[in-house]
PDB file of N, CA and C in Angstrom:
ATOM      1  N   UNK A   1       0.855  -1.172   0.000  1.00  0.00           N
ATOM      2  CA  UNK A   1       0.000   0.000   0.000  1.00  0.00           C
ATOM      3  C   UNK A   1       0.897   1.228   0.000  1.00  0.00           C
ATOM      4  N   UNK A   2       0.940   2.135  -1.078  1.00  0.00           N
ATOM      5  CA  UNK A   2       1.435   3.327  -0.802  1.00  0.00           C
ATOM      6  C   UNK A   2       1.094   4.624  -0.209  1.00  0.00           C
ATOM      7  N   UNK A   3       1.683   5.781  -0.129  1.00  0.00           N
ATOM      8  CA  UNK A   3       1.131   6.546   0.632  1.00  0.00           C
ATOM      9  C   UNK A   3       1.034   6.608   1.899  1.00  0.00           C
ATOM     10  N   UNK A   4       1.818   5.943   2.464  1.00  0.00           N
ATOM     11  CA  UNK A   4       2.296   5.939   4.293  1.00  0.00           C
ATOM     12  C   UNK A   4       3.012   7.492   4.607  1.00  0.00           C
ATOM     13  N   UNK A   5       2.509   8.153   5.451  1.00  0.00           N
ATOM     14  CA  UNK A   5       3.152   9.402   6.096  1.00  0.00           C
ATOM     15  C   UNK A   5       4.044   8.858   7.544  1.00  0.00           C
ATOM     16  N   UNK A   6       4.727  10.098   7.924  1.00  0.00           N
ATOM     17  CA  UNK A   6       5.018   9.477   9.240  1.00  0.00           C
ATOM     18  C   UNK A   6       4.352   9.292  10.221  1.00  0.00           C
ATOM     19  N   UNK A   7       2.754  10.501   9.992  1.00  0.00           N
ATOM     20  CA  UNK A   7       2.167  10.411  10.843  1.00  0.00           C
ATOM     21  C   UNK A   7       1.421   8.847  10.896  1.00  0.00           C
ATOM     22  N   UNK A   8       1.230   8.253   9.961  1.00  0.00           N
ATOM     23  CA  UNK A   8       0.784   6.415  10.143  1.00  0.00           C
ATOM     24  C   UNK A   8       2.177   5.940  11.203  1.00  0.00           C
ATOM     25  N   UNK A   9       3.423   6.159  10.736  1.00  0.00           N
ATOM     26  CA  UNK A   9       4.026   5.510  11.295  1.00  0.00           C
ATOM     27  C   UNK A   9       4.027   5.818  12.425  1.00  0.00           C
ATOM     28  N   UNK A  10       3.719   7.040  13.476  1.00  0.00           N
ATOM     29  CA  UNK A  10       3.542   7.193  14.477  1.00  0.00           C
ATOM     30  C   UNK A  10       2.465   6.789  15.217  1.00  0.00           C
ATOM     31  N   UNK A  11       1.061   6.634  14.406  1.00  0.00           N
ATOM     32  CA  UNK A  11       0.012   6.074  14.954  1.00  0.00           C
ATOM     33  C   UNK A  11       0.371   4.583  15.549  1.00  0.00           C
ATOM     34  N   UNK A  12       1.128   3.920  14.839  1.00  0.00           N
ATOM     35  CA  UNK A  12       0.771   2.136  14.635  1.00  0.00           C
ATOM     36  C   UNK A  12       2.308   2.026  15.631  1.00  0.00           C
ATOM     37  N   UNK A  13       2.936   2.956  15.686  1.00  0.00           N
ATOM     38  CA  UNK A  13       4.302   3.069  16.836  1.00  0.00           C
ATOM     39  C   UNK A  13       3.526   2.772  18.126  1.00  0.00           C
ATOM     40  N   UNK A  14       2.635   3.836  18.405  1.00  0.00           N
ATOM     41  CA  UNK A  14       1.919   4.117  19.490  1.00  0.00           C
ATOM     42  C   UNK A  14       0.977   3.156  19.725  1.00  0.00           C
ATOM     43  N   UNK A  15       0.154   2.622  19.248  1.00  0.00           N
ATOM     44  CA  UNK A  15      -0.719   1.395  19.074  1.00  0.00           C
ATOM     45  C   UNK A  15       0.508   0.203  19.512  1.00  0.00           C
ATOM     46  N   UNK A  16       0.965  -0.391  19.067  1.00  0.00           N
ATOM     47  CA  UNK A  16       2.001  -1.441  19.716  1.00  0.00           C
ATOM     48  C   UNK A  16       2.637  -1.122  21.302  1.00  0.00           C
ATOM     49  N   UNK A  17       2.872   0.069  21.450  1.00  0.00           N
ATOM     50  CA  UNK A  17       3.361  -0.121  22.878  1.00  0.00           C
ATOM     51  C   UNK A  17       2.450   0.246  23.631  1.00  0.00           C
ATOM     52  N   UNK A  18       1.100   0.320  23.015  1.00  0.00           N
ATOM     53  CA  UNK A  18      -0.411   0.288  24.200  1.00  0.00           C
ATOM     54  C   UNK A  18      -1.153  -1.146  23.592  1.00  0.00           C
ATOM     55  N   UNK A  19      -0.452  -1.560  23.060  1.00  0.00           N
ATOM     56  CA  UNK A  19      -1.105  -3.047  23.091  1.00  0.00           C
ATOM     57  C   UNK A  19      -2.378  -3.345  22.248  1.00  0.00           C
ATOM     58  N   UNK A  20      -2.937  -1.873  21.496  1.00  0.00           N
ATOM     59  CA  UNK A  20      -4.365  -2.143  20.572  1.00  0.00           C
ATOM     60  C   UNK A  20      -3.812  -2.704  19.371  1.00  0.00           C
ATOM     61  N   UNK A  21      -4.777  -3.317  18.988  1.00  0.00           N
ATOM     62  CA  UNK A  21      -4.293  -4.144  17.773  1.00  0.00           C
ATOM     63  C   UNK A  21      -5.106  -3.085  16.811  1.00  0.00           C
ATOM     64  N   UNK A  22      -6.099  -2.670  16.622  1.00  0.00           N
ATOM     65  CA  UNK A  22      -6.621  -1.362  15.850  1.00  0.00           C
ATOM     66  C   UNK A  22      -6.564  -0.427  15.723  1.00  0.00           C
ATOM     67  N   UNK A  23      -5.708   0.207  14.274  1.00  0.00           N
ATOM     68  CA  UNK A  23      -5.208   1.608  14.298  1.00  0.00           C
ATOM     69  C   UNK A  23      -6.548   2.250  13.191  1.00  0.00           C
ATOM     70  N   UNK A  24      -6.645   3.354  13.409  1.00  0.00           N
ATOM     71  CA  UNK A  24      -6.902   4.038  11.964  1.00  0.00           C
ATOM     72  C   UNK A  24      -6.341   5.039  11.616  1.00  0.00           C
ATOM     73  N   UNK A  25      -5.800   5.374  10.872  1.00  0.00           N
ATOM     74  CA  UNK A  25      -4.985   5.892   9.770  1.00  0.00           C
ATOM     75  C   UNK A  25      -5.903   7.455   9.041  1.00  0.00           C
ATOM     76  N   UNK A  26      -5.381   8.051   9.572  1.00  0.00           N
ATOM     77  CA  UNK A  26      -6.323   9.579   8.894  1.00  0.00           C
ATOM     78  C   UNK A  26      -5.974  10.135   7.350  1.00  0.00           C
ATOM     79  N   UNK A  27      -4.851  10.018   7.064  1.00  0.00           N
ATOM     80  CA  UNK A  27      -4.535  10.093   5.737  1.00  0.00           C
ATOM     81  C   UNK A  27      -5.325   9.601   4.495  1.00  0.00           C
ATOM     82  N   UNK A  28      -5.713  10.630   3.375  1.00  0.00           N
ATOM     83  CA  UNK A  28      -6.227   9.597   2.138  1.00  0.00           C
ATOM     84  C   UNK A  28      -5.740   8.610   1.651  1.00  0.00           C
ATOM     85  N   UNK A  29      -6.299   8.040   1.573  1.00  0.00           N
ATOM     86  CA  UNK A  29      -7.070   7.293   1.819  1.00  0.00           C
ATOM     87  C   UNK A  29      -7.359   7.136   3.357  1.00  0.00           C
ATOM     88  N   UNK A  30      -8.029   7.561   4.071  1.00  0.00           N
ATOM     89  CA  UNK A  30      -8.541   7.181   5.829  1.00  0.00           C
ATOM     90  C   UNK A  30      -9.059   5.391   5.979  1.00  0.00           C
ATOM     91  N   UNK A  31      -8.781   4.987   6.399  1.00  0.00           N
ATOM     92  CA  UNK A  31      -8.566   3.703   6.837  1.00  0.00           C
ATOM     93  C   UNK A  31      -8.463   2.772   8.229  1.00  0.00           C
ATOM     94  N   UNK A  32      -8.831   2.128   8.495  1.00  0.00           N
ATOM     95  CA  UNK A  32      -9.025   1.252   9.739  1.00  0.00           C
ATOM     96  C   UNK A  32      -8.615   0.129   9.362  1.00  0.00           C
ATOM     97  N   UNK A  33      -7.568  -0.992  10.281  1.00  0.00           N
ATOM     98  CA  UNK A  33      -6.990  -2.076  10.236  1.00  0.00           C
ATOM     99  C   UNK A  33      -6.910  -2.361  11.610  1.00  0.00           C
ATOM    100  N   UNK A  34      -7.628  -3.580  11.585  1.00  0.00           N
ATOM    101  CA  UNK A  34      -7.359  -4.393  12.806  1.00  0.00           C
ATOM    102  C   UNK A  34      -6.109  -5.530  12.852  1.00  0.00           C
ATOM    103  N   UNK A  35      -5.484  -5.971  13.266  1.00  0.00           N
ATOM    104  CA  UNK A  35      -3.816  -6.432  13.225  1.00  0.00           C
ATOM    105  C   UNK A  35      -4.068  -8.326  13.513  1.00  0.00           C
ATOM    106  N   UNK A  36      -3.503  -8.676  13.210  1.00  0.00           N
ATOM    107  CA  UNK A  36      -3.378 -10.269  14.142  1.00  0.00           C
ATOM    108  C   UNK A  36      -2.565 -10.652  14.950  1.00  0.00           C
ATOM    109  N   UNK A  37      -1.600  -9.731  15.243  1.00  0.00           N
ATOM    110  CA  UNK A  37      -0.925 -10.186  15.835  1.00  0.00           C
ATOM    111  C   UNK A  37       0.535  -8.955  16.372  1.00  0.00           C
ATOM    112  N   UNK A  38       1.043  -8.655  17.069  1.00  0.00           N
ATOM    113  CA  UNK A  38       2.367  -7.770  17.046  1.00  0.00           C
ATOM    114  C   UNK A  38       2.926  -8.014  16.115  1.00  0.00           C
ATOM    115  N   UNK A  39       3.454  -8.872  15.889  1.00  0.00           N
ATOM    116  CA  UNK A  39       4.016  -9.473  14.578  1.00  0.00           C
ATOM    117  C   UNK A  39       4.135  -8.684  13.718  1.00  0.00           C
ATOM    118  N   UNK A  40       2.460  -8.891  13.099  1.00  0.00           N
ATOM    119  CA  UNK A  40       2.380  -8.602  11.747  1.00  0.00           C
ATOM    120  C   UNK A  40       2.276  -6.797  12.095  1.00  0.00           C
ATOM    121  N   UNK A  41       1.924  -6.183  13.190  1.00  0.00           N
ATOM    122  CA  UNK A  41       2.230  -4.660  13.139  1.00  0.00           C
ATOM    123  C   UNK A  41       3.447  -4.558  12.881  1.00  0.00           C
ATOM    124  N   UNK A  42       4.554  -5.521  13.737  1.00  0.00           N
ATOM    125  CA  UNK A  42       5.556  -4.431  13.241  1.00  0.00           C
ATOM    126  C   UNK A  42       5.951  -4.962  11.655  1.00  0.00           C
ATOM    127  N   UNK A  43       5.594  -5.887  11.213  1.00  0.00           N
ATOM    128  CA  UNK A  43       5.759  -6.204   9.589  1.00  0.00           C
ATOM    129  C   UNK A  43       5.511  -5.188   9.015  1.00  0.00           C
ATOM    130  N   UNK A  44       4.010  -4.491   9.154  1.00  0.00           N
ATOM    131  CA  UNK A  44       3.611  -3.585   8.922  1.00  0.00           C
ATOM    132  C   UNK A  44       4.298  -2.359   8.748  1.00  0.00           C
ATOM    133  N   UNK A  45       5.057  -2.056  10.199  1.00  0.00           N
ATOM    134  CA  UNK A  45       5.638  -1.384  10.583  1.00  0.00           C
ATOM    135  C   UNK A  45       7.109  -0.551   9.548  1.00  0.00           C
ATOM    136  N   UNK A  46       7.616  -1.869   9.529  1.00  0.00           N
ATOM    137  CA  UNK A  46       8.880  -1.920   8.770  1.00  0.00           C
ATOM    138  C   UNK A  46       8.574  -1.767   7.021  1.00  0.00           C
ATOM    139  N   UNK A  47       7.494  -2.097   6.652  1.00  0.00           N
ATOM    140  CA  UNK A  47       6.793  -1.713   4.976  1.00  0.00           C
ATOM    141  C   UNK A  47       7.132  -0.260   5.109  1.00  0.00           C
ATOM    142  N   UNK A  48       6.080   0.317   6.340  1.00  0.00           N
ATOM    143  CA  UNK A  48       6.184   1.693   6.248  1.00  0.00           C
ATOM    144  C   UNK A  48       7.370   2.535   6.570  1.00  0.00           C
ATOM    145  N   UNK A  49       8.083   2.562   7.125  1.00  0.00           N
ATOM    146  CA  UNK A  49       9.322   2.812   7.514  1.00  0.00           C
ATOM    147  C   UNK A  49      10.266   2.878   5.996  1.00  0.00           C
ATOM    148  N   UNK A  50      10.148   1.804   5.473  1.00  0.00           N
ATOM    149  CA  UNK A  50      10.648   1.934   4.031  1.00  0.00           C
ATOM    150  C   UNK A  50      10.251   2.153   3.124  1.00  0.00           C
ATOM    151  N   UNK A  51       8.876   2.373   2.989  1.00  0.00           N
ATOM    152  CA  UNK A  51       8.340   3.279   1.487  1.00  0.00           C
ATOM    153  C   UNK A  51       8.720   5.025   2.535  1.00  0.00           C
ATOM    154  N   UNK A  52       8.376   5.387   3.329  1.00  0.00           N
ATOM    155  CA  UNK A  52       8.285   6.740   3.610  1.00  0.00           C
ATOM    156  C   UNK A  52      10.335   6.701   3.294  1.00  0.00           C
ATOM    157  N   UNK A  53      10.910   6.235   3.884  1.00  0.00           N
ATOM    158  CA  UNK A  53      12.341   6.530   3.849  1.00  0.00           C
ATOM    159  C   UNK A  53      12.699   6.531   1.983  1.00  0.00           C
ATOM    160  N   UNK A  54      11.935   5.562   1.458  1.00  0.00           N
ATOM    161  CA  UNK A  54      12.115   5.740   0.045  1.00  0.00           C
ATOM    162  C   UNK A  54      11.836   7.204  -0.786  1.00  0.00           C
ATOM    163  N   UNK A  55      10.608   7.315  -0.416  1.00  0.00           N
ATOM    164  CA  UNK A  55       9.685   8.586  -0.935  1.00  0.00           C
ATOM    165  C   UNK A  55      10.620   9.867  -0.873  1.00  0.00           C
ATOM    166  N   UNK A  56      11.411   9.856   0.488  1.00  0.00           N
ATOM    167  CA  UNK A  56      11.899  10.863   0.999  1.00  0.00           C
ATOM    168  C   UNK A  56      13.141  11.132   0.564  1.00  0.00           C
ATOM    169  N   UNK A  57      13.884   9.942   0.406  1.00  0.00           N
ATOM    170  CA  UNK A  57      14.782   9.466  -0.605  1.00  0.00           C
ATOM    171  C   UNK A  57      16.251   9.674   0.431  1.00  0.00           C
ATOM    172  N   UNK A  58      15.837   9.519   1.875  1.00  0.00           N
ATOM    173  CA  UNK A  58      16.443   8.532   3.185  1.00  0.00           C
ATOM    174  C   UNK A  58      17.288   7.567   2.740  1.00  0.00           C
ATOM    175  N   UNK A  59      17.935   7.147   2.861  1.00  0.00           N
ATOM    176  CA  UNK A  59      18.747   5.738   3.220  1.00  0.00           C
ATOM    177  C   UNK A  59      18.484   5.421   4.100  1.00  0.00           C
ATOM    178  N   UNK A  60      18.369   3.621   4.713  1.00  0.00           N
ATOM    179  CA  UNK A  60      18.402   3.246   6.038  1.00  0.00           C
ATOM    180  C   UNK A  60      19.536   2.892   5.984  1.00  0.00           C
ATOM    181  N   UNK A  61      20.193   2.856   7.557  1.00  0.00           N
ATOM    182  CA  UNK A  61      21.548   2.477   7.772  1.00  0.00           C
ATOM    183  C   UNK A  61      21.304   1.833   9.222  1.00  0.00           C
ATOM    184  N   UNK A  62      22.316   0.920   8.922  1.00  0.00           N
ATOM    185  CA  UNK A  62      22.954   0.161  10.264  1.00  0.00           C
ATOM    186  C   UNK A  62      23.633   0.673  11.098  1.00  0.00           C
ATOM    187  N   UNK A  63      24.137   0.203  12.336  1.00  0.00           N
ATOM    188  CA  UNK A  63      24.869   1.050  12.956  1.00  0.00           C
ATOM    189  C   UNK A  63      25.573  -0.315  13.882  1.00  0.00           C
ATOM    190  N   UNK A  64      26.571  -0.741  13.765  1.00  0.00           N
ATOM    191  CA  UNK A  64      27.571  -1.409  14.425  1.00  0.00           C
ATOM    192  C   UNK A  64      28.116  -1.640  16.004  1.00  0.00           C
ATOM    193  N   UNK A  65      28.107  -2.228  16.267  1.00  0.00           N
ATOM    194  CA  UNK A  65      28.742  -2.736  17.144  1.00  0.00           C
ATOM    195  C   UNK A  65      29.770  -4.116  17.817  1.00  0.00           C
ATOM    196  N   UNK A  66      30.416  -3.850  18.366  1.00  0.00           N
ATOM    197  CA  UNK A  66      31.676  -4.172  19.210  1.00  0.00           C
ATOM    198  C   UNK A  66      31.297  -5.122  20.010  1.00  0.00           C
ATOM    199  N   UNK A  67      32.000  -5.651  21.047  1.00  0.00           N
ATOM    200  CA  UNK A  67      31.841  -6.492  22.202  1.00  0.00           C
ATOM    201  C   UNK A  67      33.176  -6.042  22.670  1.00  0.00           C
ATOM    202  N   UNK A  68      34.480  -5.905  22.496  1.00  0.00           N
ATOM    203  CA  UNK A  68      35.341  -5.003  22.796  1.00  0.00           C
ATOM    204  C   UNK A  68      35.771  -3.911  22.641  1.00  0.00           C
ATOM    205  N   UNK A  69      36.408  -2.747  23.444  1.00  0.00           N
ATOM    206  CA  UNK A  69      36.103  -1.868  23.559  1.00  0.00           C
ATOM    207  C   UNK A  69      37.570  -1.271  22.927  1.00  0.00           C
ATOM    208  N   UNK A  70      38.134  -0.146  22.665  1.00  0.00           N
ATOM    209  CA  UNK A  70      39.103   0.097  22.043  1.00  0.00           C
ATOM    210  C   UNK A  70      40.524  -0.184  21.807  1.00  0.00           C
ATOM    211  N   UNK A  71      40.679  -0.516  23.341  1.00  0.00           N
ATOM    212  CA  UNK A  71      41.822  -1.052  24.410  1.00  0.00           C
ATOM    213  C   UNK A  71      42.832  -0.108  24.375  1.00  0.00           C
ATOM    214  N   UNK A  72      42.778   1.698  24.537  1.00  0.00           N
ATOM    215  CA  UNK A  72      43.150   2.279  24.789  1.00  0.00           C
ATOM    216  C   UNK A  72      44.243   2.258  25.978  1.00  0.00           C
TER     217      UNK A  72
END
């Protein structure tokens, strides 16, 4: 589905760490989705995250880490 803002991605952010499985989405298309599972929100989640980072024309990046430390 295209057309994800950040503000979706902030809705369905917020919805997962209050535990509703039903967001609706105010953007045109306005929309209601009920979820099955955390899971599939943050599946969800991560679609949107990368069409908006696309659109925007973002890169996602990694960010690394160690288990030892410089040994300065």
């Amino acid at each position: 589905m295209a057309g994800w803002t950040q503000t979706d991605i902030d809705t369905l952010k917020a919805a997962i760490a209050s535990g509703i499985m039903s967001v609706s989405y105010s953007g045109p298309p306005s929309r209601s989705v009920t979820y099955q599972s955390t899971a599939s929100m943050l599946e969800a989640l991560s679609l949107m995250q990368s069409e908006v980072n696309a659109s925007s024309g973002g890169k996602p990046y990694r960010l690394a880490t160690t288990r030892k430390g410089l040994g300065w």
